[in-house]
Protein backbone atom coordinates (compact mmCIF):
# COMPACT_ATOMS: atom_id res chain seq x y z
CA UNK A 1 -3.65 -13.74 -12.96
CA UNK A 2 -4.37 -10.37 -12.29
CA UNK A 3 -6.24 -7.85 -14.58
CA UNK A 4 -3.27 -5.40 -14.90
CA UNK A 5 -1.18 -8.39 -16.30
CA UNK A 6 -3.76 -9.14 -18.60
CA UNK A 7 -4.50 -5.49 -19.92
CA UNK A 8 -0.66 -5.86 -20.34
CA UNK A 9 -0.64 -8.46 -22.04
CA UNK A 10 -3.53 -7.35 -24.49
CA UNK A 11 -1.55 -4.26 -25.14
CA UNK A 12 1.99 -6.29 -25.75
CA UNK A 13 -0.39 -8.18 -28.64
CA UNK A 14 -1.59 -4.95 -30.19
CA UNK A 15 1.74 -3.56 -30.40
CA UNK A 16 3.28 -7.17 -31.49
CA UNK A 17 0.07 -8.70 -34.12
CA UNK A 18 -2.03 -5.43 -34.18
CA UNK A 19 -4.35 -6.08 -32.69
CA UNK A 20 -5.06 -8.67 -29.30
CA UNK A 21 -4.91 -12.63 -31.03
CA UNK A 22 -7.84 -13.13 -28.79
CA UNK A 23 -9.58 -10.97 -31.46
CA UNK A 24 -7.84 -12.51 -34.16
CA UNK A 25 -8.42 -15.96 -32.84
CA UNK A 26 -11.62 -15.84 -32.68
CA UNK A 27 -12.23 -14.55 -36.13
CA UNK A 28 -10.73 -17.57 -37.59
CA UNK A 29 -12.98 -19.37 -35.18
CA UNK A 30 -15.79 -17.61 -36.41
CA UNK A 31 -15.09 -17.93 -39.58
CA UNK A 32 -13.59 -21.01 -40.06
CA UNK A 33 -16.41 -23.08 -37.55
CA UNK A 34 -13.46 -24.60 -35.59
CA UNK A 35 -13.23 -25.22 -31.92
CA UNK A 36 -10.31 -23.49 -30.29
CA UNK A 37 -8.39 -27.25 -30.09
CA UNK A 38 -8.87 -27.41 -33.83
CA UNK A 39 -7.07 -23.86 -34.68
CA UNK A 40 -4.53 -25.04 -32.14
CA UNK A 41 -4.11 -28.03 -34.19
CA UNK A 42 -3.74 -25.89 -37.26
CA UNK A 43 -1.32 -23.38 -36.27
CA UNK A 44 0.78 -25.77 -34.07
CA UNK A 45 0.25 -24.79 -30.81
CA UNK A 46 -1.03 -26.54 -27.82
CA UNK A 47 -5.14 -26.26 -26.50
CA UNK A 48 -4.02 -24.57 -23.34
CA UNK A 49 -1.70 -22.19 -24.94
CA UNK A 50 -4.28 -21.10 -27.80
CA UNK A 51 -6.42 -20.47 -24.58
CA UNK A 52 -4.05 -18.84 -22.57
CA UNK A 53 -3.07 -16.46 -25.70
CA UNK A 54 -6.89 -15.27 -26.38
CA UNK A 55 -7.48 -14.50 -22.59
CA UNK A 56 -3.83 -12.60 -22.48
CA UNK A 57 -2.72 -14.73 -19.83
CA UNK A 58 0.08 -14.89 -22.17
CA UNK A 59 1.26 -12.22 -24.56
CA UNK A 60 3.83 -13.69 -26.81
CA UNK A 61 3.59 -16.35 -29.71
CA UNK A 62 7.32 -17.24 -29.63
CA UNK A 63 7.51 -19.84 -32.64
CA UNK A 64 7.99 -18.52 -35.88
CA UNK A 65 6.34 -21.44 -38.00
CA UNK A 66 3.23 -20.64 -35.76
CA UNK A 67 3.13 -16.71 -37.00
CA UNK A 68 3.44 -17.95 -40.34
CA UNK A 69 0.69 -20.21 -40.29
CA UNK A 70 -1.11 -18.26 -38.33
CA UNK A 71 -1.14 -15.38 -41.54
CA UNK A 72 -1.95 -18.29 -44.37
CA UNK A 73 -4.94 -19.15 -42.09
CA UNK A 74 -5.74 -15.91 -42.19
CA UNK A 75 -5.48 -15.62 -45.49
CA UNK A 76 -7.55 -18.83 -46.25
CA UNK A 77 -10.30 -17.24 -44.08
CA UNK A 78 -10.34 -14.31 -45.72
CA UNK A 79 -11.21 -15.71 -49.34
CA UNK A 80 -14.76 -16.53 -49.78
CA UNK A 81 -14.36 -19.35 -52.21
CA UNK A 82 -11.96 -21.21 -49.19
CA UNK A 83 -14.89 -20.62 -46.79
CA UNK A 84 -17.90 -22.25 -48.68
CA UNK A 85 -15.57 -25.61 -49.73
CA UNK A 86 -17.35 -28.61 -48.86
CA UNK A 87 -16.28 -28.66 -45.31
CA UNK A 88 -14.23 -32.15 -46.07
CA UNK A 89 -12.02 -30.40 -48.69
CA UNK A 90 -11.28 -27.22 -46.32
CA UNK A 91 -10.26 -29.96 -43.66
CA UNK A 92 -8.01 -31.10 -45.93
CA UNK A 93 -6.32 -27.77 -46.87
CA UNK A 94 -5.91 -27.30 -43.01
CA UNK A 95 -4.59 -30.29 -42.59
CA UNK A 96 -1.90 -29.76 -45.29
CA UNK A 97 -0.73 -26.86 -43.70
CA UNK A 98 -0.33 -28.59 -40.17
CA UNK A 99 2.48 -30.74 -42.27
CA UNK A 100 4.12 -27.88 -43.21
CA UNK A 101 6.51 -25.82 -41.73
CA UNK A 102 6.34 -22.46 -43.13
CA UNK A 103 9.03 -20.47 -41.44
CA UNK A 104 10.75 -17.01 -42.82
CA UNK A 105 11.03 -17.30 -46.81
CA UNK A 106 9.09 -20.95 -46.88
CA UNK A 107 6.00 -18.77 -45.13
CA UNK A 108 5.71 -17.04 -48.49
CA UNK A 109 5.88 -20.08 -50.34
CA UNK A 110 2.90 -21.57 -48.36
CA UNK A 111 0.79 -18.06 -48.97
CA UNK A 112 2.06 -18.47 -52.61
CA UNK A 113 1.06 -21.89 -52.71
CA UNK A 114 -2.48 -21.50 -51.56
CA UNK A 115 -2.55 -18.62 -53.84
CA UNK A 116 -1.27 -20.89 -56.43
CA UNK A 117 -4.55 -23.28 -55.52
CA UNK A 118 -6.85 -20.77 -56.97
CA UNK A 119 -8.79 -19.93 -53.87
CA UNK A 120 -6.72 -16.69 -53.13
CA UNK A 121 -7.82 -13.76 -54.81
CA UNK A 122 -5.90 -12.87 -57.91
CA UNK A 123 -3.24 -9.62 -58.10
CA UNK A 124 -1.21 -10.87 -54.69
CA UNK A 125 -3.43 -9.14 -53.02
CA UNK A 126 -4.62 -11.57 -49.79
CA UNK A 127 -7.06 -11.24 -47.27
CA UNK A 128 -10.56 -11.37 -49.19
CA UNK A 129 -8.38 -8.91 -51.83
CA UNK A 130 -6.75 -6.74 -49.01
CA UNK A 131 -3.71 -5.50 -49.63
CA UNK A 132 -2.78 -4.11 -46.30
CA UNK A 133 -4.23 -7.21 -44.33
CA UNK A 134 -1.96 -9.17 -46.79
CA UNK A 135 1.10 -7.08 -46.26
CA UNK A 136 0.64 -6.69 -42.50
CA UNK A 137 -0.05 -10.87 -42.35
CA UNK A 138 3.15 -11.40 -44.04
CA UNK A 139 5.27 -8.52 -42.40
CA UNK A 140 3.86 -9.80 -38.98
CA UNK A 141 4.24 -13.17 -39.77
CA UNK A 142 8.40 -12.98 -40.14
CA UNK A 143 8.90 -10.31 -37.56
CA UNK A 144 7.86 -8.67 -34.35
CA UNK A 145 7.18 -4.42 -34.15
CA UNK A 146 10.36 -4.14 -32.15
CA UNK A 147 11.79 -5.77 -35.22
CA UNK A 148 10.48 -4.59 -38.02
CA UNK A 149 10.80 -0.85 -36.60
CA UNK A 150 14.78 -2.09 -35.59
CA UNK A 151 14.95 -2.51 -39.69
CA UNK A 152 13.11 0.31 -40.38
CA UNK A 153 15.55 2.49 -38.71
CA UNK A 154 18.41 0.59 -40.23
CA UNK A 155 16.66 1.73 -43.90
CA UNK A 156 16.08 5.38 -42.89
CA UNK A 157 19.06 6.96 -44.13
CA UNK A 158 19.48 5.44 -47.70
CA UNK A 159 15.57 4.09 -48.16
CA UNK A 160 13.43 6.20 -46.27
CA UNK A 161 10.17 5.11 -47.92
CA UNK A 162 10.87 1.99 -47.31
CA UNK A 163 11.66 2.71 -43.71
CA UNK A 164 8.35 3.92 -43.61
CA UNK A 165 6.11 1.06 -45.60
CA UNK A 166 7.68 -1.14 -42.21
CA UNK A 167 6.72 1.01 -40.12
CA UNK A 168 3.14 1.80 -41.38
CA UNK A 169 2.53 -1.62 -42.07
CA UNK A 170 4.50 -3.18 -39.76
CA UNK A 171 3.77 -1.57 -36.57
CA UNK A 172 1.18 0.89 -37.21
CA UNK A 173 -3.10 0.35 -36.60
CA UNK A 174 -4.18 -1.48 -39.89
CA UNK A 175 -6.53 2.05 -40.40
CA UNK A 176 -3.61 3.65 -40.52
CA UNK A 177 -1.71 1.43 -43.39
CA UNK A 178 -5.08 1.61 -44.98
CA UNK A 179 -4.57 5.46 -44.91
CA UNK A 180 -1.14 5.47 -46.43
CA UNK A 181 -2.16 3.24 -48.75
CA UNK A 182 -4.98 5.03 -50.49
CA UNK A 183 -2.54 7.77 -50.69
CA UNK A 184 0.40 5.92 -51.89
CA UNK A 185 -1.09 3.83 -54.53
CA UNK A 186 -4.59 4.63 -55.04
């Protein structure tokens, strides 16, 4: 594989996710004290694809089920209380999620569910309390940047600040969501 492919590749992910999954990945790894087969396990993908996603051999995480629980893991890892569980009982809420098959409106009922479980942090706001990691998670969990920009464009004339929350938050760096949101809400 050459480099160029892979520097491709990278940059496909941080226009797709925001950011390379590499990165990503390995914060849940981090985080989470799993081994790459592990997350693979968890978000329904195979040990050699996890692997060739993080090095950008490949670009593209095709399966919508796997975006979705890719942003509830995120989520999870995000909330302190999740992290320091007895590691037996955070197992357990993994597991449960490999069972499930959050795809398009059941994703939200899995991040609703956990949130539900008392170890998301209150006000809908995900992430460790993040609003814009919660809304990008979700927004990036149901659509791609090509996507969400196509319906962005499709809002433009009637809702234009809606247009723009899918864009910002959709496609843009999270610093800049972060930006429009201290302006829009705060």
């Amino acid at each position: 594989m050459s480099d160029d492919v892979v520097m491709r590749n990278r940059a496909l992910q941080t226009e797709w996710y925001g950011e390379p999954l590499g990165d990503r990945f390995r914060r849940l790894l981090d985080r989470l004290t799993l081994s790459q087969a592990q997350l693979a396990d968890v978000l329904g993908l195979s040990a050699p694809m996890i692997s060739q996603l993080m090095s950008g051999v490949r670009a593209k995480i095709s399966n919508p089920a796997v975006l979705a629980r890719l942003a509830v893991v995120e989520q999870m890892a995000a909330d302190p209380a999740f992290v320091v569980m007895p590691p037996a009982a955070r197992a357990e809420e993994l597991a449960r999620l490999v069972h499930e098959t959050p795809t398009g409106s059941s994703s939200t009922v899995a991040i609703n569910a956990h949130a539900g479980s008392g170890s998301a942090p209150a006000g809908g706001e995900g992430a460790g309390g993040d609003p814009v990691a919660a809304v990008q998670g979700v927004l990036r969990a149901v659509a791609s940047a090509a996507e969400l920009d196509g319906a962005a464009k499709v809002l433009d004339a009637d809702y234009p600040a809606l247009a723009e929350v899918l864009r910002v938050y959709g496609t843009f760096k999270t610093a800049d969501a972060r930006a429009h949101y201290e302006r829009t809400v705060r």
